[in-house]
N, C-alpha and C. Protein backbone atom coordinates (compact mmCIF):
# COMPACT_ATOMS: atom_id res chain seq x y z
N UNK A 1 22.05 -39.35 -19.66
CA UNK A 1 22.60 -38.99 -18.36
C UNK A 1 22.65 -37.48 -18.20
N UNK A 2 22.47 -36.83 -19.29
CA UNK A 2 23.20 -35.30 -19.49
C UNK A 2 21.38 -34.84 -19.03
N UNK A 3 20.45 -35.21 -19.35
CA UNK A 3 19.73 -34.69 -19.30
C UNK A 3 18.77 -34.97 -17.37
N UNK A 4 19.02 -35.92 -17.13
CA UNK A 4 19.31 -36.04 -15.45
C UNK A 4 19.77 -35.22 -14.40
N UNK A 5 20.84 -34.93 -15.58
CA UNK A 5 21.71 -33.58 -14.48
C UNK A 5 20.85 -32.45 -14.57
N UNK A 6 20.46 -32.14 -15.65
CA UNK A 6 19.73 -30.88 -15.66
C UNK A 6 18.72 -30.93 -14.93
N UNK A 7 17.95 -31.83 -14.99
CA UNK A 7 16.64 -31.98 -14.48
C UNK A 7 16.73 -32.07 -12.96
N UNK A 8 17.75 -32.27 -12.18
CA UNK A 8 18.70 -31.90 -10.91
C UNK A 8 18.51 -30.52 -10.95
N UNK A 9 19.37 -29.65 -11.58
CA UNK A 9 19.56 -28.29 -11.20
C UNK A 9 18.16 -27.83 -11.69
N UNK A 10 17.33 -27.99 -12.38
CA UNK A 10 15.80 -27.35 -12.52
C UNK A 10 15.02 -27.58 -10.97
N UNK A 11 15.32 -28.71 -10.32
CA UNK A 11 14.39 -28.91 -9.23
C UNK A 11 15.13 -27.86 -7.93
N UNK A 12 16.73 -28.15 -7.93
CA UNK A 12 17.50 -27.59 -6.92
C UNK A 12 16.95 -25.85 -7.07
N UNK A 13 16.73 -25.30 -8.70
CA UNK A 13 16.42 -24.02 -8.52
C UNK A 13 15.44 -24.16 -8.16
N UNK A 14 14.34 -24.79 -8.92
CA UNK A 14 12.73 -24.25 -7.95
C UNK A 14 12.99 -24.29 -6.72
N UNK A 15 13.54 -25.40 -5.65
CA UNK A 15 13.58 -25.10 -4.45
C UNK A 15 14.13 -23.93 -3.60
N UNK A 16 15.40 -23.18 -4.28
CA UNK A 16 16.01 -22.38 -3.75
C UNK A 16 14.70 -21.04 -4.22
N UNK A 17 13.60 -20.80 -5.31
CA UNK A 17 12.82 -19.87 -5.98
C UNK A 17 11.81 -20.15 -4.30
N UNK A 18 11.25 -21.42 -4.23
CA UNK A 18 10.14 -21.49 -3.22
C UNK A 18 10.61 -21.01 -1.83
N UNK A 19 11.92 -20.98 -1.42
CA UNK A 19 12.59 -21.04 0.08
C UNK A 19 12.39 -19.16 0.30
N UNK A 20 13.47 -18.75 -1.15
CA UNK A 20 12.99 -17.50 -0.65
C UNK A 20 11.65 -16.73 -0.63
N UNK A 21 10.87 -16.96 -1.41
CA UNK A 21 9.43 -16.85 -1.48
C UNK A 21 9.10 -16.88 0.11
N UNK A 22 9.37 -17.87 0.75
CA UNK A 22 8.55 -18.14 2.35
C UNK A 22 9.51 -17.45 3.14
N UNK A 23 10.75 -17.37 2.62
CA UNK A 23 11.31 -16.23 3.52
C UNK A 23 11.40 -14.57 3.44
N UNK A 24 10.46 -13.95 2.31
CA UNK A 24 10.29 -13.24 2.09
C UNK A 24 8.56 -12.36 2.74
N UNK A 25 7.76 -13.73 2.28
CA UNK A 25 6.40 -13.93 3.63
C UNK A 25 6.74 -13.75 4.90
N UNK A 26 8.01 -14.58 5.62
CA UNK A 26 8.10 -14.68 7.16
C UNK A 26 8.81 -13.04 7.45
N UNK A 27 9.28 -12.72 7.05
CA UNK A 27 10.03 -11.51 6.99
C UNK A 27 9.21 -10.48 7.34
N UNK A 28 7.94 -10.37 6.22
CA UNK A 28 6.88 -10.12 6.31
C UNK A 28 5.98 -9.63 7.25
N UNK A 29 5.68 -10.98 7.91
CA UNK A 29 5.16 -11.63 8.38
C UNK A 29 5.71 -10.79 10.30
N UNK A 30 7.33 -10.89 10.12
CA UNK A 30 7.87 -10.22 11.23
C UNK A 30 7.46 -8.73 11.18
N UNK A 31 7.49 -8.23 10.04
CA UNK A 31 7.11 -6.94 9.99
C UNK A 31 6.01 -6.36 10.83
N UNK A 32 4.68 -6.99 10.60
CA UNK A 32 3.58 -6.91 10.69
C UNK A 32 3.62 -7.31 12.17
N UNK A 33 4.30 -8.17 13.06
CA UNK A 33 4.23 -8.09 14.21
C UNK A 33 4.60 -7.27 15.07
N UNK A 34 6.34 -6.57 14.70
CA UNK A 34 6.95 -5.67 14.93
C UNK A 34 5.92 -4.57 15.14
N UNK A 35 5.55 -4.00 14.15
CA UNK A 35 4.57 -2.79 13.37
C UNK A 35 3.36 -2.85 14.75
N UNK A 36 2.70 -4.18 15.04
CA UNK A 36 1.47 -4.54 15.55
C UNK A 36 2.26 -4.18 17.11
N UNK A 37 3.26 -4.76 17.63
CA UNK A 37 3.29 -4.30 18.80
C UNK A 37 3.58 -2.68 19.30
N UNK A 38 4.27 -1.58 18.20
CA UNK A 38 4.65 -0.36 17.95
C UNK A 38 3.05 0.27 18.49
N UNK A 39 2.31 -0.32 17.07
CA UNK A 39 1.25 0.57 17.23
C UNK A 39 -0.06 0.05 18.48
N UNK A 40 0.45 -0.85 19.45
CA UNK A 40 -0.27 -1.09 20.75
C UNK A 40 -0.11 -0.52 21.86
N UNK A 41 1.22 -0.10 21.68
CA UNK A 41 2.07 0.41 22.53
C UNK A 41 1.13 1.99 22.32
N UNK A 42 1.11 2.71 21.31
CA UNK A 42 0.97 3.75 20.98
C UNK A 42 -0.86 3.72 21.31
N UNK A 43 -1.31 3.15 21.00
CA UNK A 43 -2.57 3.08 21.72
C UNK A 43 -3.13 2.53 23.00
N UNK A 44 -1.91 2.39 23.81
CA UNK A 44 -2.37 2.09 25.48
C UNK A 44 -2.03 3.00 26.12
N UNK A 45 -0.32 4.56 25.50
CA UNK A 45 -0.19 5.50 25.22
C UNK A 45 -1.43 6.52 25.63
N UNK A 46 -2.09 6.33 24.43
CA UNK A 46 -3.27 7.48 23.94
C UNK A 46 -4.62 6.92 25.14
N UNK A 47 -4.16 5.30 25.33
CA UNK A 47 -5.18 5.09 26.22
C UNK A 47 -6.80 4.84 25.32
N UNK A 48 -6.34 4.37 24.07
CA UNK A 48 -7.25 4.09 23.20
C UNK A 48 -7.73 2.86 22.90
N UNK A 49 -8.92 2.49 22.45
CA UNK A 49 -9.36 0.88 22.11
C UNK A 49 -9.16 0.66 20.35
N UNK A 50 -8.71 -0.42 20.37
CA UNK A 50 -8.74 -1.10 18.80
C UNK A 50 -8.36 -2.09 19.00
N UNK A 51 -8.61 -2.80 17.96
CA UNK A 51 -8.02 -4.52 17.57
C UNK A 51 -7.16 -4.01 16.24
N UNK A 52 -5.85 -4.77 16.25
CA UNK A 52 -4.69 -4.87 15.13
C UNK A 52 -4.94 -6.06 14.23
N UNK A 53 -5.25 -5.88 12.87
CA UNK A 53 -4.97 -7.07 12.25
C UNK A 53 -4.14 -6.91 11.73
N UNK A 54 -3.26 -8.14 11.30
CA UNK A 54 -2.02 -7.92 10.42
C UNK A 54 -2.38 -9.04 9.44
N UNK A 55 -1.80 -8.49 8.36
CA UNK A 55 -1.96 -9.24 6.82
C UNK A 55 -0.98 -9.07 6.02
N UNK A 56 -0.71 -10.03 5.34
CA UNK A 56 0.37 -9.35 3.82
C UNK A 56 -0.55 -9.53 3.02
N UNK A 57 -0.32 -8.17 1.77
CA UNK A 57 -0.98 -8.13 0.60
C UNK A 57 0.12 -7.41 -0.64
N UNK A 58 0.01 -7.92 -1.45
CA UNK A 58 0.68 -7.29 -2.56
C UNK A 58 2.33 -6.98 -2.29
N UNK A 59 2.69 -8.00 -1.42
CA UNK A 59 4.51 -8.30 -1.18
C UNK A 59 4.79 -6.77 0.00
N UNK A 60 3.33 -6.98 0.74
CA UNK A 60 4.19 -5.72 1.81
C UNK A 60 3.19 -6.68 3.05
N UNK A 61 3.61 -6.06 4.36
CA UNK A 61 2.65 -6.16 5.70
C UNK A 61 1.75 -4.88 5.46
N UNK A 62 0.51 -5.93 5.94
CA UNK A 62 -0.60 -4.66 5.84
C UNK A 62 -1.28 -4.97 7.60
N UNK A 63 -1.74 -3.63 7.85
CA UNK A 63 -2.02 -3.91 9.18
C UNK A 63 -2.94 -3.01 9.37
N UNK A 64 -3.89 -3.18 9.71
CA UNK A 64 -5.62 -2.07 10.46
C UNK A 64 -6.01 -2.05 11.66
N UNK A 65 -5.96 -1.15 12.41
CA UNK A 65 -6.98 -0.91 13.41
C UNK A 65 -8.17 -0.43 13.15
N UNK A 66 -8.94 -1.31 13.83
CA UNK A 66 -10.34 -0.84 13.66
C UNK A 66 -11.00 -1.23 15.35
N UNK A 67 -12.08 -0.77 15.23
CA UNK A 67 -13.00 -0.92 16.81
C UNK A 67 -12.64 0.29 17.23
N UNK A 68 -13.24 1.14 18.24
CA UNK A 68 -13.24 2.31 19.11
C UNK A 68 -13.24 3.63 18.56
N UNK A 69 -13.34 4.21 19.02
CA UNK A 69 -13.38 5.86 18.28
C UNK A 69 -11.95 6.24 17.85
N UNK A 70 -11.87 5.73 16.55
CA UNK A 70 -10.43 6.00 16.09
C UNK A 70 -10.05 7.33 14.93
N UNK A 71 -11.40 8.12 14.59
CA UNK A 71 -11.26 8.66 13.43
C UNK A 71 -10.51 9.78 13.79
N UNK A 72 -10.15 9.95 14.74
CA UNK A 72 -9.26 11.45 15.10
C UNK A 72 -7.48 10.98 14.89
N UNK A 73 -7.62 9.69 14.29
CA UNK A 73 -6.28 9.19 14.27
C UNK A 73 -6.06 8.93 12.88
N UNK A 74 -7.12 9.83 12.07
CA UNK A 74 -6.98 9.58 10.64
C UNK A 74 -6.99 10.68 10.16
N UNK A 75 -7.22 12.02 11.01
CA UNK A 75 -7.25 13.42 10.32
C UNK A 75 -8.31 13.65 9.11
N UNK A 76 -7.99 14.95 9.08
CA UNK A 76 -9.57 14.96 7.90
C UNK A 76 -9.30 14.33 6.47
N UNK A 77 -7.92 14.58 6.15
CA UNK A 77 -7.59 13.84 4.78
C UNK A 77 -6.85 12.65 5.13
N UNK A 78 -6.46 12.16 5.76
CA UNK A 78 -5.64 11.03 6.07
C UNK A 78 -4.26 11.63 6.64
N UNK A 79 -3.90 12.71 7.01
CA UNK A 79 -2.75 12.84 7.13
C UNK A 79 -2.16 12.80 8.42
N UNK A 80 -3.23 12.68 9.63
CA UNK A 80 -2.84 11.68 10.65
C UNK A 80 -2.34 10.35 10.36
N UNK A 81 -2.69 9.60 9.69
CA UNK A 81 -2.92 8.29 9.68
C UNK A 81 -1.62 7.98 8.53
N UNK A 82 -1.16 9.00 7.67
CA UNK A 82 0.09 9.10 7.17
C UNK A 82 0.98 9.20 8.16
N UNK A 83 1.06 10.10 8.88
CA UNK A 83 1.78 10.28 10.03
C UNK A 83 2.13 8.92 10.58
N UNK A 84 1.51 8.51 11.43
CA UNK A 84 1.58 7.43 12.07
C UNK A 84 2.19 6.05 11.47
N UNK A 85 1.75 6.05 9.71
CA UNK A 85 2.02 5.36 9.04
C UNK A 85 3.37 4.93 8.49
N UNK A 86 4.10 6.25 8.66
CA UNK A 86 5.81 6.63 8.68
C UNK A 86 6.14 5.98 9.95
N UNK A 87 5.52 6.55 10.83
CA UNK A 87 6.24 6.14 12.36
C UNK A 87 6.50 4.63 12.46
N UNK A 88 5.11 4.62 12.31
CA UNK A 88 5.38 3.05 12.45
C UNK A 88 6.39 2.04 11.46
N UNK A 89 6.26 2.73 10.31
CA UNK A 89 7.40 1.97 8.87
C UNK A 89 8.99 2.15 9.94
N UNK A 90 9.21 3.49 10.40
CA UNK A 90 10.22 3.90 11.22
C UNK A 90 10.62 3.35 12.35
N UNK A 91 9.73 2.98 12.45
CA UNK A 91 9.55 1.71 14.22
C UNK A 91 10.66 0.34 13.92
N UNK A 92 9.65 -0.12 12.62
CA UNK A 92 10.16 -1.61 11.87
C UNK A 92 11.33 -1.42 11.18
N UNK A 93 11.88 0.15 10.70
CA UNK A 93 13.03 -0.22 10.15
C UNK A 93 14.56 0.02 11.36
N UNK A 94 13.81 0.69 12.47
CA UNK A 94 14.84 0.56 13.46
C UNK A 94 15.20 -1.00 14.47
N UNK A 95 14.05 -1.66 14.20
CA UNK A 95 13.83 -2.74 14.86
C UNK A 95 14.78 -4.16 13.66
N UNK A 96 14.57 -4.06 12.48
CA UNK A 96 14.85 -4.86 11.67
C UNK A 96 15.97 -4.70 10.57
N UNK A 97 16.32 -3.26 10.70
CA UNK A 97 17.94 -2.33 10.21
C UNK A 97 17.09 -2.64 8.25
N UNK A 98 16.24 -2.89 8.03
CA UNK A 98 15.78 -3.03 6.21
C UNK A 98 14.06 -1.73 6.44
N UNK A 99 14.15 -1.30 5.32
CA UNK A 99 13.16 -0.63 5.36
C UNK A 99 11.78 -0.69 4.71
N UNK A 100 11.19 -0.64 5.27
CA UNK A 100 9.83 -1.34 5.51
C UNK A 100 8.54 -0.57 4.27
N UNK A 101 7.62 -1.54 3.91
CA UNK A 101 7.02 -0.67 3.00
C UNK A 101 5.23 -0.57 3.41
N UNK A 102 5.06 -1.25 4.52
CA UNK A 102 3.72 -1.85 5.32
C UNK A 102 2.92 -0.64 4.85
N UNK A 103 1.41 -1.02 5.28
CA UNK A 103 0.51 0.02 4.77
C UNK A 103 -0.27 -0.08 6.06
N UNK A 104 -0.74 0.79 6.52
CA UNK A 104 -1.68 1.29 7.69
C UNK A 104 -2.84 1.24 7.20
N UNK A 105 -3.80 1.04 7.75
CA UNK A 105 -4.93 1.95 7.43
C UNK A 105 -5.93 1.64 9.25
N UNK A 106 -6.58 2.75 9.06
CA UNK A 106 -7.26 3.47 10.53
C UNK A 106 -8.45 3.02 10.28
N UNK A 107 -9.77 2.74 10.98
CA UNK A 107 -11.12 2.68 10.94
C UNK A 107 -11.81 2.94 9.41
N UNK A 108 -11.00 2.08 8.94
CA UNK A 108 -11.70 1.54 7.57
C UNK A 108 -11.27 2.94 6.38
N UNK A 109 -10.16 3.92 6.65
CA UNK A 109 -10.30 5.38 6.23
C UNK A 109 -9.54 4.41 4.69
N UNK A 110 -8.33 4.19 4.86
CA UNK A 110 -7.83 3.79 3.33
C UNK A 110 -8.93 2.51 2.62
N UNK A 111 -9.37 1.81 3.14
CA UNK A 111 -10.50 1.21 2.03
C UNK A 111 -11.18 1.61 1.50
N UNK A 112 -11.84 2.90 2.22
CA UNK A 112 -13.25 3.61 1.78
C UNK A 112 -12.32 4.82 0.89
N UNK A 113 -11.62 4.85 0.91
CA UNK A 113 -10.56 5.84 0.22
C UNK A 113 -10.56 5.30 -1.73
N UNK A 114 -9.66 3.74 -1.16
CA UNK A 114 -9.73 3.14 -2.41
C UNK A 114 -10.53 2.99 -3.44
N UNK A 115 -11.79 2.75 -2.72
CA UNK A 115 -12.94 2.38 -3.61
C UNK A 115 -13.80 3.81 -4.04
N UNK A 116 -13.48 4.99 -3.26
CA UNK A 116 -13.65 6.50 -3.94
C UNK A 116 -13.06 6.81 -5.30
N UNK A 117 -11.64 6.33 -4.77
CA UNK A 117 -10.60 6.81 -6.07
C UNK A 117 -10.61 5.85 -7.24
N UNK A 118 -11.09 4.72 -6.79
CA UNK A 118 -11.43 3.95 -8.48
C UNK A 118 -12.88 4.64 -8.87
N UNK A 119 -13.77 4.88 -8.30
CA UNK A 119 -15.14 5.52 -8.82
C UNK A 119 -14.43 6.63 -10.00
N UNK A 120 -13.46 7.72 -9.12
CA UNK A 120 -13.13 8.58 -9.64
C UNK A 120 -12.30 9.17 -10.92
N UNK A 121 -11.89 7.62 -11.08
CA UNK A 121 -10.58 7.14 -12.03
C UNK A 121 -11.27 6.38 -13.24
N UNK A 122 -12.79 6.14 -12.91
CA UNK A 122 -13.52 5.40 -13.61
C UNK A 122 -13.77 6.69 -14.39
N UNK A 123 -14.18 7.78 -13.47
CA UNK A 123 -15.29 8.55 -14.28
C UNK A 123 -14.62 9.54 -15.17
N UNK A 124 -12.91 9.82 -14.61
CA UNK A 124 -12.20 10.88 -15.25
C UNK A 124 -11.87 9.89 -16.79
N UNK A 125 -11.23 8.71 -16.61
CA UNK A 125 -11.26 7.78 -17.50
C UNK A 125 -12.48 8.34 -18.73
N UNK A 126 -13.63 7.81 -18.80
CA UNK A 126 -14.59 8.22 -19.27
C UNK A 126 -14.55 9.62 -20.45
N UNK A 127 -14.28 10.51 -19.00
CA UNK A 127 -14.49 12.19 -19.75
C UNK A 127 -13.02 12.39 -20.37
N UNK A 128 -11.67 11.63 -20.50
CA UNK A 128 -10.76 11.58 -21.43
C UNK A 128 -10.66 11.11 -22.60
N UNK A 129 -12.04 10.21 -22.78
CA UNK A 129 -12.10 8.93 -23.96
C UNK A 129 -13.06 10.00 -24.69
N UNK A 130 -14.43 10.91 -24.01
CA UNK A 130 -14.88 11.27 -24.75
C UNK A 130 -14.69 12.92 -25.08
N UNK A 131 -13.84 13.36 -24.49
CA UNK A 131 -13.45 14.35 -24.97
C UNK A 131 -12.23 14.30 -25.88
N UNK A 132 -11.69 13.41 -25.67
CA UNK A 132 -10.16 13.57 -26.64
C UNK A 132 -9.37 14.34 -25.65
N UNK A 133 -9.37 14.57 -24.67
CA UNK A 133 -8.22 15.69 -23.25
C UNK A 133 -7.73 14.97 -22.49
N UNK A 134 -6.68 15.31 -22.38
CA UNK A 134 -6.13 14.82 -20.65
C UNK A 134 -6.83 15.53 -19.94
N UNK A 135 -6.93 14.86 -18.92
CA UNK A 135 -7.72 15.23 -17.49
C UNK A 135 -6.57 15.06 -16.57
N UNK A 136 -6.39 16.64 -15.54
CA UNK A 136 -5.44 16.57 -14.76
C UNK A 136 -6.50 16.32 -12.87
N UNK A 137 -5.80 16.05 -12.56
CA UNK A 137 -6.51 15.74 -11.54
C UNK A 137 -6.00 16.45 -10.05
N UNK A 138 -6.65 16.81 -8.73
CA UNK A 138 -5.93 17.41 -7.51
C UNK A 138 -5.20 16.60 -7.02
N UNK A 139 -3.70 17.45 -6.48
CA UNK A 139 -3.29 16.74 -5.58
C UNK A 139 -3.21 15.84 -4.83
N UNK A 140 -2.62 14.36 -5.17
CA UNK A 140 -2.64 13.23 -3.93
C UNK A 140 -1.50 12.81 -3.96
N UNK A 141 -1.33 12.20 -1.94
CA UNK A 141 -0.16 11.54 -2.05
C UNK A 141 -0.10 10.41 -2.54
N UNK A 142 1.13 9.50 -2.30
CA UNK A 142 1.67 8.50 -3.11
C UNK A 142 0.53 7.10 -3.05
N UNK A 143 -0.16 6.91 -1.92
CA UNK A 143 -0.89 5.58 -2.01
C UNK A 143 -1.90 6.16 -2.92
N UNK A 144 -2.70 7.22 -3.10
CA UNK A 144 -3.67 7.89 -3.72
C UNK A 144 -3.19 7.69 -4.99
N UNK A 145 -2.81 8.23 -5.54
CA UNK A 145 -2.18 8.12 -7.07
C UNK A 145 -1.67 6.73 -7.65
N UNK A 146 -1.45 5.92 -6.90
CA UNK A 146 -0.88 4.25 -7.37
C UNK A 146 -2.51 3.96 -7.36
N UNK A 147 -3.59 4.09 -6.98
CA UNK A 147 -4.45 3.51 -6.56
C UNK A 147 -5.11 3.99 -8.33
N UNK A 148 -5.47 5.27 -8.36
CA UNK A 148 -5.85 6.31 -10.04
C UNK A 148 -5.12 5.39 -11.11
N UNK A 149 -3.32 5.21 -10.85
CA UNK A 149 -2.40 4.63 -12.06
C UNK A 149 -2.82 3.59 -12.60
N UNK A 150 -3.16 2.26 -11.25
CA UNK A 150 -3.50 1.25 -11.65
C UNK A 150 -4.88 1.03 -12.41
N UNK A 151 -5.87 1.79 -12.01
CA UNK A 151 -7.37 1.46 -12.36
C UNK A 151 -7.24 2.47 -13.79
N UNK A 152 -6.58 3.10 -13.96
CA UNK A 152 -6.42 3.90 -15.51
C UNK A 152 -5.93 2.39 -16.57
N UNK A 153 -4.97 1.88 -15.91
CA UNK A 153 -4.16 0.99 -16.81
C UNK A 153 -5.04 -0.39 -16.61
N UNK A 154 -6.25 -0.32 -16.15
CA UNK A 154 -6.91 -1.67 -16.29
C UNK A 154 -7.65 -1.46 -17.20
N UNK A 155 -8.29 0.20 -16.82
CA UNK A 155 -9.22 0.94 -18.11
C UNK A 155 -8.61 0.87 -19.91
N UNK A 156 -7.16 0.41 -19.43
CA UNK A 156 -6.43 0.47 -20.79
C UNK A 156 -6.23 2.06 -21.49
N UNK A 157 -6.32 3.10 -20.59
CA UNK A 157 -5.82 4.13 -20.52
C UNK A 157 -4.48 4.74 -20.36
N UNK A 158 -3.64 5.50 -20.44
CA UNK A 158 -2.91 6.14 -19.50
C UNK A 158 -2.50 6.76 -18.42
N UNK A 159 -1.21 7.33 -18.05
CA UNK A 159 -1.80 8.30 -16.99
C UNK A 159 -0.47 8.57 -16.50
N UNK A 160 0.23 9.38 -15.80
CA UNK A 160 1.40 9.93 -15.49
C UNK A 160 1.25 10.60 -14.21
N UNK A 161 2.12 10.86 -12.90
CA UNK A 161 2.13 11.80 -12.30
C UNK A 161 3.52 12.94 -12.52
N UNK A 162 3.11 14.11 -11.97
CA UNK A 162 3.22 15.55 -12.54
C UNK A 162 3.32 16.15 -11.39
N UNK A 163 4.65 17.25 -11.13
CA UNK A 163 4.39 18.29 -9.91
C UNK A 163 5.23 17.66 -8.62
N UNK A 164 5.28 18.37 -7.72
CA UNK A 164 6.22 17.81 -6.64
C UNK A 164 5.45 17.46 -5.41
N UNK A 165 5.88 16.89 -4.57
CA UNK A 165 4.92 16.95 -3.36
C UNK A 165 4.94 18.23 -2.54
N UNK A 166 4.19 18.39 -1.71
CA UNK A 166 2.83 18.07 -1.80
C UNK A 166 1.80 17.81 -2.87
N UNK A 167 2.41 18.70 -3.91
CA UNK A 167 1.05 19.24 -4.88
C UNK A 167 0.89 18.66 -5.88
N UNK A 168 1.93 17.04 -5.64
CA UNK A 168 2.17 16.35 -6.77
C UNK A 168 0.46 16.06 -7.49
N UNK A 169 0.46 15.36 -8.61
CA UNK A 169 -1.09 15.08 -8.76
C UNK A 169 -0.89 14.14 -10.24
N UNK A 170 -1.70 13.58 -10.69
CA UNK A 170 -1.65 12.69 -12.05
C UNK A 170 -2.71 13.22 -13.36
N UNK A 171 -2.36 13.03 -14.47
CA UNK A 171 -2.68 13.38 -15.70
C UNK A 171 -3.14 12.17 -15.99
N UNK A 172 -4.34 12.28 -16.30
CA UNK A 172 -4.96 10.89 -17.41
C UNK A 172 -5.12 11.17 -18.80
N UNK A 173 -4.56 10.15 -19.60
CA UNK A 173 -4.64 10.63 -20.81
C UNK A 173 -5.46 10.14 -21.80
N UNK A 174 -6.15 10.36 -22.96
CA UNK A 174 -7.21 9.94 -23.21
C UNK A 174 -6.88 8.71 -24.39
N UNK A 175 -5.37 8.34 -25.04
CA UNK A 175 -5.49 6.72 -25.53
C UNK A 175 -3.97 6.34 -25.29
């Protein structure tokens, strides 16, 4: 009988583990709509064309415009598109009183970003293994450097960031 009961409270927890799980998606999920109507608003504003997708990835709302001549909304390094990227987090946390961790990205600028900075993380990787050095690397902000951390630590490398912002930047280390 003793073991009945338990097998009760094992199911009662998974259910209460799965509930918040989907209420942590819908939440989400609100984010990304919130976020999506902010940044429509802001482009009927500017008087600009795009389509909004919204997505969750990696326990945040992710959301892209793409279509129309958008690259002036991404600045030469991204720091338009940072900009905007605050605003809009700022939008959702005035709208929803919790603060928001969503990721922007403009006419494809943070994908083509990503897949730069693993090339780059590949190759510094590399010249740390065969030199025996840390390799310090330029200045990036915070999505830039999570992007280097992770692909170092798949490389089974190291790696640290160093310095303050702006000029913060990451050290790869060679074992």
């Amino acid at each position: 009988m003793a073991k009945t009961k338990s097998e009760s409270v094992e199911v009662v927890e998974e259910a209460t583990v799965e509930v918040k799980q989907v209420k942590g998606v819908a939440k989400l999920e609100e984010e990304g709509d919130i976020a999506a109507d902010y940044l429509e608003a802001l482009l009927d504003i500017a008087d600009l064309d795009g389509d909004i997708d919204i997505d969750v990835e990696n326990d945040r709302a992710s959301l892209a415009i793409v279509g129309g001549k958008l690259r002036h909304l991404v600045g030469s390094d991204g720091e338009v598109l940072d900009a905007i990227q605050e605003l809009t987090r700022l939008a959702v946390q005035t709208a929803t009183g919790d603060r928001s961790r969503l990721m922007l990205d403009i006419d494809n600028f943070r994908s083509n970003r990503r897949t730069e900075l693993k090339k780059l993380a590949g190759e510094m990787a590399e010249e740390a293994k065969s030199t025996g050095s840390s390799i310090k690397l330029a200045p990036m902000n915070a999505f830039e450097r999570k992007i280097i951390h992770d692909t170092i630590q798949e490389l089974g490398l190291s790696s640290e960031s160093d310095g303050e912002d702006p000029q913060r930047f990451v050290v790869i280390y060679p074992a």
